[in-house]
Protein backbone atom coordinates (compact mmCIF):
# COMPACT_ATOMS: atom_id res chain seq x y z
CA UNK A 1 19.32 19.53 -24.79
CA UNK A 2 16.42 20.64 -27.30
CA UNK A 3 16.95 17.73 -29.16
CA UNK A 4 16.37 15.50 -26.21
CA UNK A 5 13.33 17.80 -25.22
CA UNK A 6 12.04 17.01 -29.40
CA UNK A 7 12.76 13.29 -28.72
CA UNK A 8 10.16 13.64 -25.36
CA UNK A 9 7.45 15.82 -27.59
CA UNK A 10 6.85 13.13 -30.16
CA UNK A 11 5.03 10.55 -28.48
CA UNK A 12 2.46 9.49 -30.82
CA UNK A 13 0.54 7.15 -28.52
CA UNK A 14 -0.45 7.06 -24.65
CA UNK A 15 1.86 4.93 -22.78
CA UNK A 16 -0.49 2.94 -20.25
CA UNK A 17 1.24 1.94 -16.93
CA UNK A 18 1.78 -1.60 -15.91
CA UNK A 19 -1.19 -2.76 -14.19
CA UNK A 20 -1.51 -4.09 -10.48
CA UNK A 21 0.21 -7.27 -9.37
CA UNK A 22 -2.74 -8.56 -7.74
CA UNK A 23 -5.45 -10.54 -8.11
CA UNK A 24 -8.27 -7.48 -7.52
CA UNK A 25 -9.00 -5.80 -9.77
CA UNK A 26 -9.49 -1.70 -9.06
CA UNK A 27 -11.59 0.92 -9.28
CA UNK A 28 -11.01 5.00 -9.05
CA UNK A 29 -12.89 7.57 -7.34
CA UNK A 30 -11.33 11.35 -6.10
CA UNK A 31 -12.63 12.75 -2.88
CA UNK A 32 -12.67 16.55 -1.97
CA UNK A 33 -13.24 16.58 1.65
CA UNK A 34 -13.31 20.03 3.83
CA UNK A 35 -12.65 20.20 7.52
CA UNK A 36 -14.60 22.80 8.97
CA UNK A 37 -12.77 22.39 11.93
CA UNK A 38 -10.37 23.97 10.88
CA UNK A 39 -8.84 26.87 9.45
CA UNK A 40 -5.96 26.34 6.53
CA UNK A 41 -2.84 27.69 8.03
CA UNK A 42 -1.29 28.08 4.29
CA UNK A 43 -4.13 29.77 3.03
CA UNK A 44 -3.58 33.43 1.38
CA UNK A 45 -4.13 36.11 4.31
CA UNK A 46 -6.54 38.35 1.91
CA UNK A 47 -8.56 34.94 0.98
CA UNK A 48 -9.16 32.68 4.81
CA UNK A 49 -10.78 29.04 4.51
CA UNK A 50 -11.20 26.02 5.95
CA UNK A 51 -8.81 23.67 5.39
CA UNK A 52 -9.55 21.26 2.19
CA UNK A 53 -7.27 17.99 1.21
CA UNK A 54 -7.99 16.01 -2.28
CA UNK A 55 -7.97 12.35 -2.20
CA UNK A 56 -7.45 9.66 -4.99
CA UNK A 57 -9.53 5.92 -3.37
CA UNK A 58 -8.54 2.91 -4.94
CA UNK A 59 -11.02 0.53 -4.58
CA UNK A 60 -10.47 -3.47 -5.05
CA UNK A 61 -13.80 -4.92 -6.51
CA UNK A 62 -15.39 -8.34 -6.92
CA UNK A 63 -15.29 -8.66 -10.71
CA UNK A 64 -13.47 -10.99 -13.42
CA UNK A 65 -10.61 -8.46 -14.23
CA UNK A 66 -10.73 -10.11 -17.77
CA UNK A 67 -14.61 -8.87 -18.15
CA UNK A 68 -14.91 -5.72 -15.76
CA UNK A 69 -15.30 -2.99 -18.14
CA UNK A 70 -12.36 -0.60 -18.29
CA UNK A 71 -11.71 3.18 -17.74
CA UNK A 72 -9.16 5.06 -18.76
CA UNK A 73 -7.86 7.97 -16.64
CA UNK A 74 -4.29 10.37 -17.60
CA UNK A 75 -2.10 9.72 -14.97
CA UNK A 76 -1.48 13.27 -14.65
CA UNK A 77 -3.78 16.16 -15.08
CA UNK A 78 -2.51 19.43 -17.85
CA UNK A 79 -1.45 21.64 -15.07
CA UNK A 80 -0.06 18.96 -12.61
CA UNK A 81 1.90 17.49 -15.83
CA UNK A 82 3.45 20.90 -16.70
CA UNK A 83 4.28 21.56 -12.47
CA UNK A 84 6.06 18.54 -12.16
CA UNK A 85 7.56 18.74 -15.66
CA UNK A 86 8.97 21.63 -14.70
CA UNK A 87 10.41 20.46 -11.78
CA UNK A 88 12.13 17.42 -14.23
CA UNK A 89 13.92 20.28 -15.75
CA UNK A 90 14.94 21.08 -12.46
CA UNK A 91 17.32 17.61 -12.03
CA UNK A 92 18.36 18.28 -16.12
CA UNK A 93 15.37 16.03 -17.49
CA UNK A 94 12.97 16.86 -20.32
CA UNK A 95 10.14 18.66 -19.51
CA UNK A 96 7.77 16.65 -21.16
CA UNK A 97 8.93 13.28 -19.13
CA UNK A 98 5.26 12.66 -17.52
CA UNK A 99 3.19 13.59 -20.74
CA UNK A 100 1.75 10.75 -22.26
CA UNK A 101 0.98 7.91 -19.37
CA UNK A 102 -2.57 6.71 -18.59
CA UNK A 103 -3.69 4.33 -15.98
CA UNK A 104 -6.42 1.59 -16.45
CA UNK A 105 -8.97 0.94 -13.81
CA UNK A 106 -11.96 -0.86 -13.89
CA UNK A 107 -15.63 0.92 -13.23
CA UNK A 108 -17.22 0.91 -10.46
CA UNK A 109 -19.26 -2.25 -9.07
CA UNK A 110 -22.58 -2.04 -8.15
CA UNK A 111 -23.15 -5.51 -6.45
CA UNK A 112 -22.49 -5.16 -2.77
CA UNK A 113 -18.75 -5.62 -1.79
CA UNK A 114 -17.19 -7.15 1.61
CA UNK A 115 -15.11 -4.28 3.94
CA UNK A 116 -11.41 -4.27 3.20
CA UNK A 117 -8.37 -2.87 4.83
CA UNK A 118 -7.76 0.39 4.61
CA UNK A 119 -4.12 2.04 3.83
CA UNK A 120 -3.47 5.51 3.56
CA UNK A 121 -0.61 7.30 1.92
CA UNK A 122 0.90 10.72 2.51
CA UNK A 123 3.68 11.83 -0.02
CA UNK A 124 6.96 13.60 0.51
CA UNK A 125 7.42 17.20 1.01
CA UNK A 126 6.36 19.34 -2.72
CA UNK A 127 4.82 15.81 -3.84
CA UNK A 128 1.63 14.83 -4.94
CA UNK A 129 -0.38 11.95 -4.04
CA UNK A 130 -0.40 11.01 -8.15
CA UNK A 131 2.98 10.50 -8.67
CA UNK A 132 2.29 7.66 -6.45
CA UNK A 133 -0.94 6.12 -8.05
CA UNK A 134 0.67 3.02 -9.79
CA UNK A 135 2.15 1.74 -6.46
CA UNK A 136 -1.15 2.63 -5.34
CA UNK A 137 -3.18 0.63 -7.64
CA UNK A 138 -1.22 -2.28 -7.08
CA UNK A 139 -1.66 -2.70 -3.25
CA UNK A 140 -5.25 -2.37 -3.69
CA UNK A 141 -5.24 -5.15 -6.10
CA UNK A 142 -4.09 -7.18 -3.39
CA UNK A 143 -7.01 -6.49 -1.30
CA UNK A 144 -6.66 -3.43 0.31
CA UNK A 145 -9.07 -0.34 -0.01
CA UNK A 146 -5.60 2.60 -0.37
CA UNK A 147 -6.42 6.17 0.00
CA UNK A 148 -3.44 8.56 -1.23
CA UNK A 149 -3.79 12.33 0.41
CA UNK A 150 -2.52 15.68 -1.13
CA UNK A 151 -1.54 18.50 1.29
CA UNK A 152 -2.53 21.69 -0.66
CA UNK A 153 -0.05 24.57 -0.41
CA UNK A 154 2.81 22.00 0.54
CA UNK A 155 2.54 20.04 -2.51
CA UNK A 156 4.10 21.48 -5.99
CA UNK A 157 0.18 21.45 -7.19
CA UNK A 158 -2.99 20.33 -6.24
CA UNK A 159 -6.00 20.39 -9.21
CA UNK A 160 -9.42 20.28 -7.62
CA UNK A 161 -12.17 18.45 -9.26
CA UNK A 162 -14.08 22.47 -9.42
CA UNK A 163 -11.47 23.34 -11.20
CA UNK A 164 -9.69 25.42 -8.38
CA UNK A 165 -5.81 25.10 -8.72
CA UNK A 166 -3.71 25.31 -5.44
CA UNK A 167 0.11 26.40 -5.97
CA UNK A 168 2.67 25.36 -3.44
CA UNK A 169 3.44 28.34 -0.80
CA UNK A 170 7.42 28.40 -1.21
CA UNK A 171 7.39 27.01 2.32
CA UNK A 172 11.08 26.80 3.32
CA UNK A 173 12.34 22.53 3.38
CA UNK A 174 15.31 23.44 4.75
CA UNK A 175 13.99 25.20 7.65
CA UNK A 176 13.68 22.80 10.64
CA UNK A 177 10.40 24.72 12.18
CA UNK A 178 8.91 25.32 8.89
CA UNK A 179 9.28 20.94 8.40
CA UNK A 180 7.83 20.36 11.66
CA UNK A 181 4.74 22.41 11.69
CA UNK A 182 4.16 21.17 8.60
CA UNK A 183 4.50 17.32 9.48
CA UNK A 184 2.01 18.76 12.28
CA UNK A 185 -0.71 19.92 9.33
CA UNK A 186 -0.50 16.67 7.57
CA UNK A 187 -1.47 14.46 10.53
CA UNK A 188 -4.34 16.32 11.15
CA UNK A 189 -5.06 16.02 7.64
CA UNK A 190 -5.11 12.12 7.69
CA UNK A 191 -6.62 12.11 11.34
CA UNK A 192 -9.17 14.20 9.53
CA UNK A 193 -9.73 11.20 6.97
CA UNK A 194 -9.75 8.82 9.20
CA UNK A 195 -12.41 10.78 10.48
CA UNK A 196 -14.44 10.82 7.37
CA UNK A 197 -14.06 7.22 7.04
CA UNK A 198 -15.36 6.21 10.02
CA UNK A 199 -18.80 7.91 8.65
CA UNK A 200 -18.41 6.37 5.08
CA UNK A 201 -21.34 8.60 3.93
CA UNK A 202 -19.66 11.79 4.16
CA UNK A 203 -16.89 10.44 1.20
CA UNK A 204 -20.05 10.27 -1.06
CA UNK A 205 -22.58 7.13 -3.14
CA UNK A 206 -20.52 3.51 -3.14
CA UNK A 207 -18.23 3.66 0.08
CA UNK A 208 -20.90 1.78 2.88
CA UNK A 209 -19.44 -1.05 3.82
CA UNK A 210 -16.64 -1.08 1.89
CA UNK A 211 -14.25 0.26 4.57
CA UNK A 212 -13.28 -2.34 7.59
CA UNK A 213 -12.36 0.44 10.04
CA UNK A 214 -10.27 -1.40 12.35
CA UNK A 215 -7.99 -2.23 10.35
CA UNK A 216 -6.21 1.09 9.08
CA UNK A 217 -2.16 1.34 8.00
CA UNK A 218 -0.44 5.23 7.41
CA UNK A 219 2.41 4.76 5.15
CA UNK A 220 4.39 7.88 3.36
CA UNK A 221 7.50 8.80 1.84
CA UNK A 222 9.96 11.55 3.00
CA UNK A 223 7.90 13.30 4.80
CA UNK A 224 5.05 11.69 4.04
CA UNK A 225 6.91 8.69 6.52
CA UNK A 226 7.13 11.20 8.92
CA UNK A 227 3.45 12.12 9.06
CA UNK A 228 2.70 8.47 9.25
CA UNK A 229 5.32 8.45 12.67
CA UNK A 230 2.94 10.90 13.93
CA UNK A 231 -0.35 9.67 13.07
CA UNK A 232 0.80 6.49 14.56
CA UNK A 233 1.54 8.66 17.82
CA UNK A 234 -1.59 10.75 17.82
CA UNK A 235 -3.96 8.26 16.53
CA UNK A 236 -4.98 5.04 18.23
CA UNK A 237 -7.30 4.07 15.22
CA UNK A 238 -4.21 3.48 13.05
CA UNK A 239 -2.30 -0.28 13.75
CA UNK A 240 0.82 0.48 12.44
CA UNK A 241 2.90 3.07 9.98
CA UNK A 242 5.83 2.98 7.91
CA UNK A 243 8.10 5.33 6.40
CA UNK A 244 10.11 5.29 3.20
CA UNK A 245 12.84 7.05 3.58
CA UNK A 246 11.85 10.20 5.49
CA UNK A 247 13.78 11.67 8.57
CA UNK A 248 11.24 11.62 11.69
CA UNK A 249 9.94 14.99 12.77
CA UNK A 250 7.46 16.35 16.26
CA UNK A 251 7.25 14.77 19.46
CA UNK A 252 7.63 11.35 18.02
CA UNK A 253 11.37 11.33 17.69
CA UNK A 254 11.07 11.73 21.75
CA UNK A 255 8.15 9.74 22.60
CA UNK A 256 8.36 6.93 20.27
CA UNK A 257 5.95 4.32 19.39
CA UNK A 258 4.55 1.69 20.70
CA UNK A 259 2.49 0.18 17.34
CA UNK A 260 4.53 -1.48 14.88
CA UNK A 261 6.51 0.59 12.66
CA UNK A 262 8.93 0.32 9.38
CA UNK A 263 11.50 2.22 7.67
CA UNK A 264 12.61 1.46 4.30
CA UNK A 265 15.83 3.53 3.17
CA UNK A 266 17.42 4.47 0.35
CA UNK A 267 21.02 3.18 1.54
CA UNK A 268 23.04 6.18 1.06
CA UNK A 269 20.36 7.94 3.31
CA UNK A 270 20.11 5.47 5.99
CA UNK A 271 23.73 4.76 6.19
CA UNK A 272 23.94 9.04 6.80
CA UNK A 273 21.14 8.38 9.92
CA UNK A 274 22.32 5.36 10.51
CA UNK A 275 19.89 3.97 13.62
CA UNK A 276 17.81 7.29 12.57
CA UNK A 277 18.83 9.31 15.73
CA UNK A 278 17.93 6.63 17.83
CA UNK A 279 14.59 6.84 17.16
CA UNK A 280 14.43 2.56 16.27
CA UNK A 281 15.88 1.89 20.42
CA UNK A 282 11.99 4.21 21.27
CA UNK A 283 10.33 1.99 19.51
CA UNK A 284 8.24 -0.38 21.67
CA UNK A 285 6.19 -2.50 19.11
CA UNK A 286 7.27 -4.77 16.16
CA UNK A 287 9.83 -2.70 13.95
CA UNK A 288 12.34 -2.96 11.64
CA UNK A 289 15.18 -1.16 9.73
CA UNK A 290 15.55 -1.86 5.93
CA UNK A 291 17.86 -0.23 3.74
CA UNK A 292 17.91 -0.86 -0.48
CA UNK A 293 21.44 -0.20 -1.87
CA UNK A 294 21.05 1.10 -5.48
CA UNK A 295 18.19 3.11 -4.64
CA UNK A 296 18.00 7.09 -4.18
CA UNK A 297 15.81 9.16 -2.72
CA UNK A 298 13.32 9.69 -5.20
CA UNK A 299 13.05 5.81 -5.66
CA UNK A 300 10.12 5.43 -4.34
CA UNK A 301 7.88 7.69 -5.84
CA UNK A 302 6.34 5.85 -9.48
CA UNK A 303 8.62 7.52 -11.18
CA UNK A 304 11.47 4.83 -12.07
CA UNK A 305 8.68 2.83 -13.53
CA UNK A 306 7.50 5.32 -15.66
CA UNK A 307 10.67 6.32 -17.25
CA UNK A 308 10.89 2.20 -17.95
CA UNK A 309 8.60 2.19 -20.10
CA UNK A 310 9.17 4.30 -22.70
CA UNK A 311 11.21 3.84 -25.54
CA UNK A 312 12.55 6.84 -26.38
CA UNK A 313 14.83 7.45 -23.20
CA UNK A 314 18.54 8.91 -25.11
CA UNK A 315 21.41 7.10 -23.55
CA UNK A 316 22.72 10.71 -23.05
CA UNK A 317 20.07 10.78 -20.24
CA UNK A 318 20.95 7.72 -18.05
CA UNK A 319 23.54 9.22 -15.97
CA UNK A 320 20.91 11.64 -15.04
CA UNK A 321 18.64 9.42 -14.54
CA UNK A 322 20.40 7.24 -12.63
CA UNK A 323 21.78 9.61 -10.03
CA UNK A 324 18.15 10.48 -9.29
CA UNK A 325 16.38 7.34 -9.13
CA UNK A 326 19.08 4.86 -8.40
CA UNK A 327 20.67 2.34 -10.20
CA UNK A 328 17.84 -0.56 -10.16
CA UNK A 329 15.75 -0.80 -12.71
CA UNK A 330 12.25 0.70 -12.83
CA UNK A 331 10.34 -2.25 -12.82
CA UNK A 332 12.12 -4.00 -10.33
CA UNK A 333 11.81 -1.16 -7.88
CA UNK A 334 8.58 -0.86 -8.27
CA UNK A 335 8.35 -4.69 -7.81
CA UNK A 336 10.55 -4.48 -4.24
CA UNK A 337 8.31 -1.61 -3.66
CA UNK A 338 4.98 -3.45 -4.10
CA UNK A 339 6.46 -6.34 -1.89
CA UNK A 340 7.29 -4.63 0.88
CA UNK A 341 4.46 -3.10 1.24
CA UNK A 342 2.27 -5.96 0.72
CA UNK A 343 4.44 -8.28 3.41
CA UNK A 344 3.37 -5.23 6.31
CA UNK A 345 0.35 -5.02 5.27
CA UNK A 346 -0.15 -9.21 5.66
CA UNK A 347 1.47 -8.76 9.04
CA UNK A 348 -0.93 -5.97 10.34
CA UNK A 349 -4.04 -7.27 8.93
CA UNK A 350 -3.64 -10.56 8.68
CA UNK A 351 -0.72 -11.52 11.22
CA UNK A 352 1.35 -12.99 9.20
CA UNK A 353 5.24 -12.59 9.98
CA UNK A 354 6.87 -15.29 8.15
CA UNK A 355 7.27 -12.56 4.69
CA UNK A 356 9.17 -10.23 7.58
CA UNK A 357 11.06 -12.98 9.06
CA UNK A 358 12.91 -14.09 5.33
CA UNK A 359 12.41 -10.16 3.40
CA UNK A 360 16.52 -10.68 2.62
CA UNK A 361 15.84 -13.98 1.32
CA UNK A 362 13.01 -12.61 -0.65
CA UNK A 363 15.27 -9.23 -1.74
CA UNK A 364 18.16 -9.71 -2.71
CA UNK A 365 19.01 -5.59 -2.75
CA UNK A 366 18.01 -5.46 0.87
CA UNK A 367 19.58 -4.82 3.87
CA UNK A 368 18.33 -5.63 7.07
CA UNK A 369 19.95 -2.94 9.59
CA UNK A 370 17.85 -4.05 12.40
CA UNK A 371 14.68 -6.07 13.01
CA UNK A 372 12.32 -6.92 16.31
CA UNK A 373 9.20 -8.85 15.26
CA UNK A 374 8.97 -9.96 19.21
CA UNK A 375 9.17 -13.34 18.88
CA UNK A 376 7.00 -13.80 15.43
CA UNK A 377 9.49 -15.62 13.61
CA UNK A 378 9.49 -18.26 15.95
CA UNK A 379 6.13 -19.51 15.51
């Protein structure tokens, strides 16, 4: 194993990940927003404060993405690298597996821009919202303004821009109470955003009319698909939600929904749930059930994709690999990913089913396990 950790520490260049599919391209800002509201229930007992949340905006621009003048960002931050590369070790990978990656985006615009869509993201339990930023990236390029959230003291890490570092709190996953209160913290946490985007001049200079408030999608993994459920419940402002791969959590697994709604499993884990608990037969609105044989749990984070592009994975490492990410390759996950996503988002902002109506056709490594689009397909 040190020699596969010396392979990992001699990367003599920065790997830069793919860049979005679409035809936008994408600009970066992080927002630190505070909800006085409210106090933090995580927060140390000797040190009290109102709860704070850290968000990456990914904004599509008018510009010629050949011309628009690039920036350069790590796609980790030093302490977030070493958190998560720690817990790499954790599954029997290198420790150094996330050093090295940069994302492009293109600076900011300063000629006025028409509102977008707005998505918002919410990752799985321990995850941050940057292990998600390349699936982010792409979906805005594809015209949609996507906000990803971090949940301090949930996540592994969370590296304010003041240079405050937030450790998780140990909180217990396996503890069914522990899960559900904290599913409860999260949607208040995007309700909170929403919030905040309603009154663009609280997120700071640049975001006035760039937000079309109407139209606003909660998608997550794990339990970042649960907080979505629950948004959707609690939160008329939001259209629709959709969860990849997360068991539902709260009141919603009783009450149901009556927006449109999506789950995208990993097929060992929906076969396990299989109709979730019966959560799809409460749900009112457009839904459907899609399952992606080859792919594990941890699928849908960016992390396949990363490990795809470098070169100096050891073939001693692929069973590894494999039995943590899944089977498909990292680029073509990413790519299933990326079209899943953008055929609900067409549907809820734009109304177009016909993507839904043929995603088998269009994926080969799906599964459809159930499906009511109420009718769309036949128009």
């Amino acid at each position: 194993m040190l020699a596969l950790l010396f392979l990992f520490a001699t990367i003599a260049h920065a790997i830069v990940v793919s860049g979005p599919s679409g035809p936008w391209p994408v600009s970066y800002r992080v927002v630190e927003l505070t909800d006085k509201s409210r106090w933090d229930p995580y927060a140390p007992k000797d040190s009290p404060h109102k709860r704070r949340i850290l968000t990456s905006f990914f904004l599509p621009i008018h510009a010629d993405q050949r011309t628009c003048k690039v920036d350069k960002i790590d796609y980790l931050p030093p302490k977030t690298t070493e958190a998560y590369g720690g817990v790499a070790a954790g599954l029997g990978l290198p420790n150094t597996i996330f050093e090295g990656f940069e994302l492009e985006f293109c600076k900011a615009s300063s000629k006025k821009q028409r509102p977008l869509p707005v998505v918002i993201f919410s990752p799985g339990f321990g995850g941050s919202r940057l292990l998600s930023s390349a699936q982010a990236q792409s979906l805005a390029s594809r015209g949609n303004v996507v906000i990803t959230v971090d949940h301090p003291y949930e996540a592994t890490i969370v590296e304010f821009p003041d240079g405050t570092v937030v450790y998780g709190s140990n909180l217990d996953s396996t503890n069914n109470e522990t899960v559900t209160t904290a599913a409860g913290v999260r949607s208040q946490d995007v309700s909170f955003l929403i919030d905040q985007i309603l009154k663009p001049s609280s997120l700071g200079h640049g975001f006035s009319g760039r937000l079309d408030t109407s139209r606003i999608f909660v998608y997550g993994h794990s339990l970042g698909g649960a907080t979505s459920a629950l948004v959707a419940l609690n939160d008329d402002r939001v259209l629709g939600g959709l969860d990849m791969d997360g068991f539902l959590w709260g009141p919603v697994t009783e009450a149901g929904l009556d927006v449109p709604f999506f789950i995208v499993g990993a097929g060992s884990t929906a076969n396990d749930t299989l109709n979730y608990g019966g959560f799809m037969d409460k749900l009112n609105g457009v839904n459907a059930l899609l399952t992606m044989d080859g792919m594990q749990h941890m699928s849908f984070f960016d992390i396949p994709l990363l490990i795809s592009l470098r070169d100096d994975i050891p073939p001693e490492l692929e069973p590894v690999l494999a039995a943590a990410f899944g089977a498909i390759p990292g680029k073509r996950v990413a790519a299933i990913v990326d079209s899943i996503l953008g055929m609900v988002t067409r549907f809820l902002f734009e109304g177009k089913a016909r993507p839904l109506c043929t995603v088998e056709d269009r994926i080969p490594e799906l599964v459809v396990v159930e499906r009511d689009l109420k009718g769309a397909c036949r128009n």
